[in-house]
N, C-alpha and C. Protein backbone atom coordinates (compact mmCIF):
# COMPACT_ATOMS: atom_id res chain seq x y z
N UNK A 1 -85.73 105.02 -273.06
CA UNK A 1 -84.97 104.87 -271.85
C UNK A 1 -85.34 106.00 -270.90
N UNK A 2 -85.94 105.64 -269.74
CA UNK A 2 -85.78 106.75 -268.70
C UNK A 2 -85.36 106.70 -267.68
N UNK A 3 -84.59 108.13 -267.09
CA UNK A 3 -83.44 107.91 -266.04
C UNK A 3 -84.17 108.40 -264.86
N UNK A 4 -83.46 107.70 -264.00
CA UNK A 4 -84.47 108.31 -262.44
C UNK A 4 -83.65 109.21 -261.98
N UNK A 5 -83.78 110.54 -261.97
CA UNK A 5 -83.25 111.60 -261.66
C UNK A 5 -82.79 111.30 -260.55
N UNK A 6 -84.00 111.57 -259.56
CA UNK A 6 -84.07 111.13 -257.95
C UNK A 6 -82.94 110.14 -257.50
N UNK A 7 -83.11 109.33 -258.05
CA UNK A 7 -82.13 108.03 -257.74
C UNK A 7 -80.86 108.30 -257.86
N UNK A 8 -80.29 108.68 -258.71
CA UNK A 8 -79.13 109.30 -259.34
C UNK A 8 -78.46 110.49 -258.40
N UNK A 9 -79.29 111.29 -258.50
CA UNK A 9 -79.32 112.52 -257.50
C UNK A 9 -78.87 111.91 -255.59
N UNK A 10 -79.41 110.49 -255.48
CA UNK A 10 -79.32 110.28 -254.29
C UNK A 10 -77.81 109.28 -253.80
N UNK A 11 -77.68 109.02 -254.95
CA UNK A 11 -76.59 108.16 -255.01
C UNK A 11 -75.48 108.65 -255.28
N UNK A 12 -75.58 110.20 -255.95
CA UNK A 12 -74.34 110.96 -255.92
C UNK A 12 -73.96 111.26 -254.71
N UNK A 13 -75.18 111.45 -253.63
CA UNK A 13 -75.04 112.24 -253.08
C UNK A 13 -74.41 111.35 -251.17
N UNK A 14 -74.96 110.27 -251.33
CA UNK A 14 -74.29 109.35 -250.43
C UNK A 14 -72.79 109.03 -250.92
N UNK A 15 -72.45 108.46 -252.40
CA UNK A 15 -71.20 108.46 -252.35
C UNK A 15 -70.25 109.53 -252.17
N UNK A 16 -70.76 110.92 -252.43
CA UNK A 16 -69.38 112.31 -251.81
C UNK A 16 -69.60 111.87 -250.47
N UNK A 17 -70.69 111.87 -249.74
CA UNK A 17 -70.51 112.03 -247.81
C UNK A 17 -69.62 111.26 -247.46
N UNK A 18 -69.72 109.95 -248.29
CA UNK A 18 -69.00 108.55 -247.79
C UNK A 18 -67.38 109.11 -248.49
N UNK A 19 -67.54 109.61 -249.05
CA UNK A 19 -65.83 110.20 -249.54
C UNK A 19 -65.43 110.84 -248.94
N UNK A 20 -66.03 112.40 -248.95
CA UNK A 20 -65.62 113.06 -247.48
C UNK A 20 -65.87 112.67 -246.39
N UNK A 21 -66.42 111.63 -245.37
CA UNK A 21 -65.64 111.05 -244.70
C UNK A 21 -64.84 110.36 -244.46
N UNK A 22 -64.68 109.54 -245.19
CA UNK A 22 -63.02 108.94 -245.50
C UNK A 22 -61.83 109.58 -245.56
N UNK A 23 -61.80 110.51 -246.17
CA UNK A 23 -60.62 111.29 -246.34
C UNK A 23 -60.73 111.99 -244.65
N UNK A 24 -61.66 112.46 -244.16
CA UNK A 24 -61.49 113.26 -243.42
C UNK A 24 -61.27 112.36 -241.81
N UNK A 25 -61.36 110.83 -242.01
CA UNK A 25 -61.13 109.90 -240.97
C UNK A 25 -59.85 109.85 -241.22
N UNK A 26 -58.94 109.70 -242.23
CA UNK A 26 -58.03 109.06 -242.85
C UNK A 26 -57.16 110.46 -242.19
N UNK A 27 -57.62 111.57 -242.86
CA UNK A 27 -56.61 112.77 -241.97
C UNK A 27 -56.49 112.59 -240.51
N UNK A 28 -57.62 112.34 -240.01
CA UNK A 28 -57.47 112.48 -238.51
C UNK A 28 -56.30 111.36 -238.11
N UNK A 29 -56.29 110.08 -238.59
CA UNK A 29 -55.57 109.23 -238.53
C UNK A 29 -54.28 110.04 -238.65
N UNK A 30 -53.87 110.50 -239.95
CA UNK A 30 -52.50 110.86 -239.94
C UNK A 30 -52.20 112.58 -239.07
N UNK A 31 -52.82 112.39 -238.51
CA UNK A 31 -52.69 113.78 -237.50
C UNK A 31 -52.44 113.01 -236.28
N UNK A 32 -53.15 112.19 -235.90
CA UNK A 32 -52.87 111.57 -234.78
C UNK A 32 -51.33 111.27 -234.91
N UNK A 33 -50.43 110.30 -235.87
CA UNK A 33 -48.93 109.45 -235.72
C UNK A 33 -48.19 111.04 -236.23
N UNK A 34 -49.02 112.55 -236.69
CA UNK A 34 -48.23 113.35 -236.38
C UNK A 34 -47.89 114.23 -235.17
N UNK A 35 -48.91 113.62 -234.44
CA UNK A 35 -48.63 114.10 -232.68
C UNK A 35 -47.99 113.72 -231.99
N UNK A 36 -48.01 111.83 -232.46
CA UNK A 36 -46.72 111.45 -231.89
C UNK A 36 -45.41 111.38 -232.22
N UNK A 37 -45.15 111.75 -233.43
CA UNK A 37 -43.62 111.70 -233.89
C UNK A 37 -43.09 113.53 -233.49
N UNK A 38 -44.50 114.72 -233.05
CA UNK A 38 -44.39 115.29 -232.27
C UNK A 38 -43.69 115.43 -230.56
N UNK A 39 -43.93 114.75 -229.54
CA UNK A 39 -44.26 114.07 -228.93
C UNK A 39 -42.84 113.29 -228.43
N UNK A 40 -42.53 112.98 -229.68
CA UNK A 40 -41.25 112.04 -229.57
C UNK A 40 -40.09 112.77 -229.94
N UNK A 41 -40.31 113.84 -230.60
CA UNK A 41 -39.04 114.94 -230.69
C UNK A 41 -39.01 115.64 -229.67
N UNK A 42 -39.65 115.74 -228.79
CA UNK A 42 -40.09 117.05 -227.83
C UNK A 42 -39.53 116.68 -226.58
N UNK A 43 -39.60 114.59 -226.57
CA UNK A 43 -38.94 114.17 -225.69
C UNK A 43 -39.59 114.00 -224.34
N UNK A 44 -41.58 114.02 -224.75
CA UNK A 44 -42.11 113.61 -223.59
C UNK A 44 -42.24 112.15 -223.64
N UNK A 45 -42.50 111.54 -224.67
CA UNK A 45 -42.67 109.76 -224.57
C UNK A 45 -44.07 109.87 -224.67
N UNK A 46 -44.64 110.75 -224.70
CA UNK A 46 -46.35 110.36 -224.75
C UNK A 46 -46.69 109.74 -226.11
N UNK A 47 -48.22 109.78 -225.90
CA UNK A 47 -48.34 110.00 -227.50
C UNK A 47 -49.15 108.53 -228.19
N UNK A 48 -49.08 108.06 -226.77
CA UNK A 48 -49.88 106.58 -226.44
C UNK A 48 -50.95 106.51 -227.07
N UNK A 49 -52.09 107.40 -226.96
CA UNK A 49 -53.09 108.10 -227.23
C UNK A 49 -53.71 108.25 -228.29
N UNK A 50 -52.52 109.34 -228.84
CA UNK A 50 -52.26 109.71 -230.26
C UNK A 50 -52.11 108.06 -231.35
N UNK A 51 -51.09 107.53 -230.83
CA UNK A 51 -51.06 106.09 -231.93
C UNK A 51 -52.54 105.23 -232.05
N UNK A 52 -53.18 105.06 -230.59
CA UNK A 52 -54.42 104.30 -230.60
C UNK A 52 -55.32 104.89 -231.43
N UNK A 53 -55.71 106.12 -231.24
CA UNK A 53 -56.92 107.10 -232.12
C UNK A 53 -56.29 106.80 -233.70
N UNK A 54 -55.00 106.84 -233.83
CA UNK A 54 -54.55 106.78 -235.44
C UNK A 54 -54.80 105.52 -236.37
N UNK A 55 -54.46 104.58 -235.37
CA UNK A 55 -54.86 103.37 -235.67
C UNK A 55 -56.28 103.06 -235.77
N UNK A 56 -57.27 103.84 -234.52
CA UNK A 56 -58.87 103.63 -234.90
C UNK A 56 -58.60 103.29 -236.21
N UNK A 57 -58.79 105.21 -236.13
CA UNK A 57 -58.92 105.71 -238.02
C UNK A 57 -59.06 105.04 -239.18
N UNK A 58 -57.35 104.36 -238.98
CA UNK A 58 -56.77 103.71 -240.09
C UNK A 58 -58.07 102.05 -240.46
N UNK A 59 -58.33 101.80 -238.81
CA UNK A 59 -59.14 100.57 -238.90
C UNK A 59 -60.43 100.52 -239.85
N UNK A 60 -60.94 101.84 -239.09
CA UNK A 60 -62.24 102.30 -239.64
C UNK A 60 -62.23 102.63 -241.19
N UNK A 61 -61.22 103.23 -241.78
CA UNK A 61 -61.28 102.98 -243.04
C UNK A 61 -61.12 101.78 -243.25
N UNK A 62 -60.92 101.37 -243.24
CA UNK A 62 -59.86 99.85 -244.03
C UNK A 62 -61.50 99.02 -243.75
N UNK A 63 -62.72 99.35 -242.88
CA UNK A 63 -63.59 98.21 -242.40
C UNK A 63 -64.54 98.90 -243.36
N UNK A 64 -64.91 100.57 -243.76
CA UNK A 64 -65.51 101.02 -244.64
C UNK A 64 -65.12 100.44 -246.47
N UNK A 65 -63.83 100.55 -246.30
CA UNK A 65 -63.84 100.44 -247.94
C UNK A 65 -63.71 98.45 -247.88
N UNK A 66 -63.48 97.65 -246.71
CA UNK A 66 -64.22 96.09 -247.09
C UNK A 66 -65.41 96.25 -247.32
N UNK A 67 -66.21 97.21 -246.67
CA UNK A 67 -67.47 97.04 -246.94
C UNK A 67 -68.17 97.60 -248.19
N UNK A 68 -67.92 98.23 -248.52
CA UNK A 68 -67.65 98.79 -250.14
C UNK A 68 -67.52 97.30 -251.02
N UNK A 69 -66.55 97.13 -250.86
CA UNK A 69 -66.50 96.38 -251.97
C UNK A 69 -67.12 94.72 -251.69
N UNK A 70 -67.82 94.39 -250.47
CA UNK A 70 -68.44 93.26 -250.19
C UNK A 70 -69.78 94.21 -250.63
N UNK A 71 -69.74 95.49 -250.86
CA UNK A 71 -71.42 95.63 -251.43
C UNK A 71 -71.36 95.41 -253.12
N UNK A 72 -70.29 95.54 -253.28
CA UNK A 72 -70.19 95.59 -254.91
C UNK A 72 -69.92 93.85 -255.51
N UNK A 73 -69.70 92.67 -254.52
CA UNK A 73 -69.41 91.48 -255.25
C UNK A 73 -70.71 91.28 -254.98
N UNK A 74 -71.52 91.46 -253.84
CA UNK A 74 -72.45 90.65 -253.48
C UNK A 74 -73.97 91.08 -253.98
């Protein structure tokens, strides 16, 4: 049996990036609905902003990990 280092090595190394960015989209997301529940104590009403960017986020994960797993049935 021989293992392809290389290969292995490369595939570790795309799945952490793809992890740490996830997590680190996923924070931004929940930083954003914490600006606005900021925002909303403070008693400006803003924060419009803040919900849209959070929601990106939330989208963009949710369209990364379908795609994840449409790579793994298909």
């Amino acid at each position: 049996m021989h293992i392809d280092w290389a290969a292995l090595g490369s595939v570790f190394g795309v799945s952490l990036g793809v992890t740490v960015g996830l997590v680190a989209l996923f924070t931004l997301g929940i930083a954003g609905l914490s600006r606005r529940e900021r925002a909303v104590a403070q008693g400006d009403g803003g924060g419009a902003l803040a919900v849209t960017g959070a929601y990106a986020c939330f989208a963009a994960c949710a369209a990364a990990v379908a795609y994840g797993i449409y790579l793994i049935v298909a």
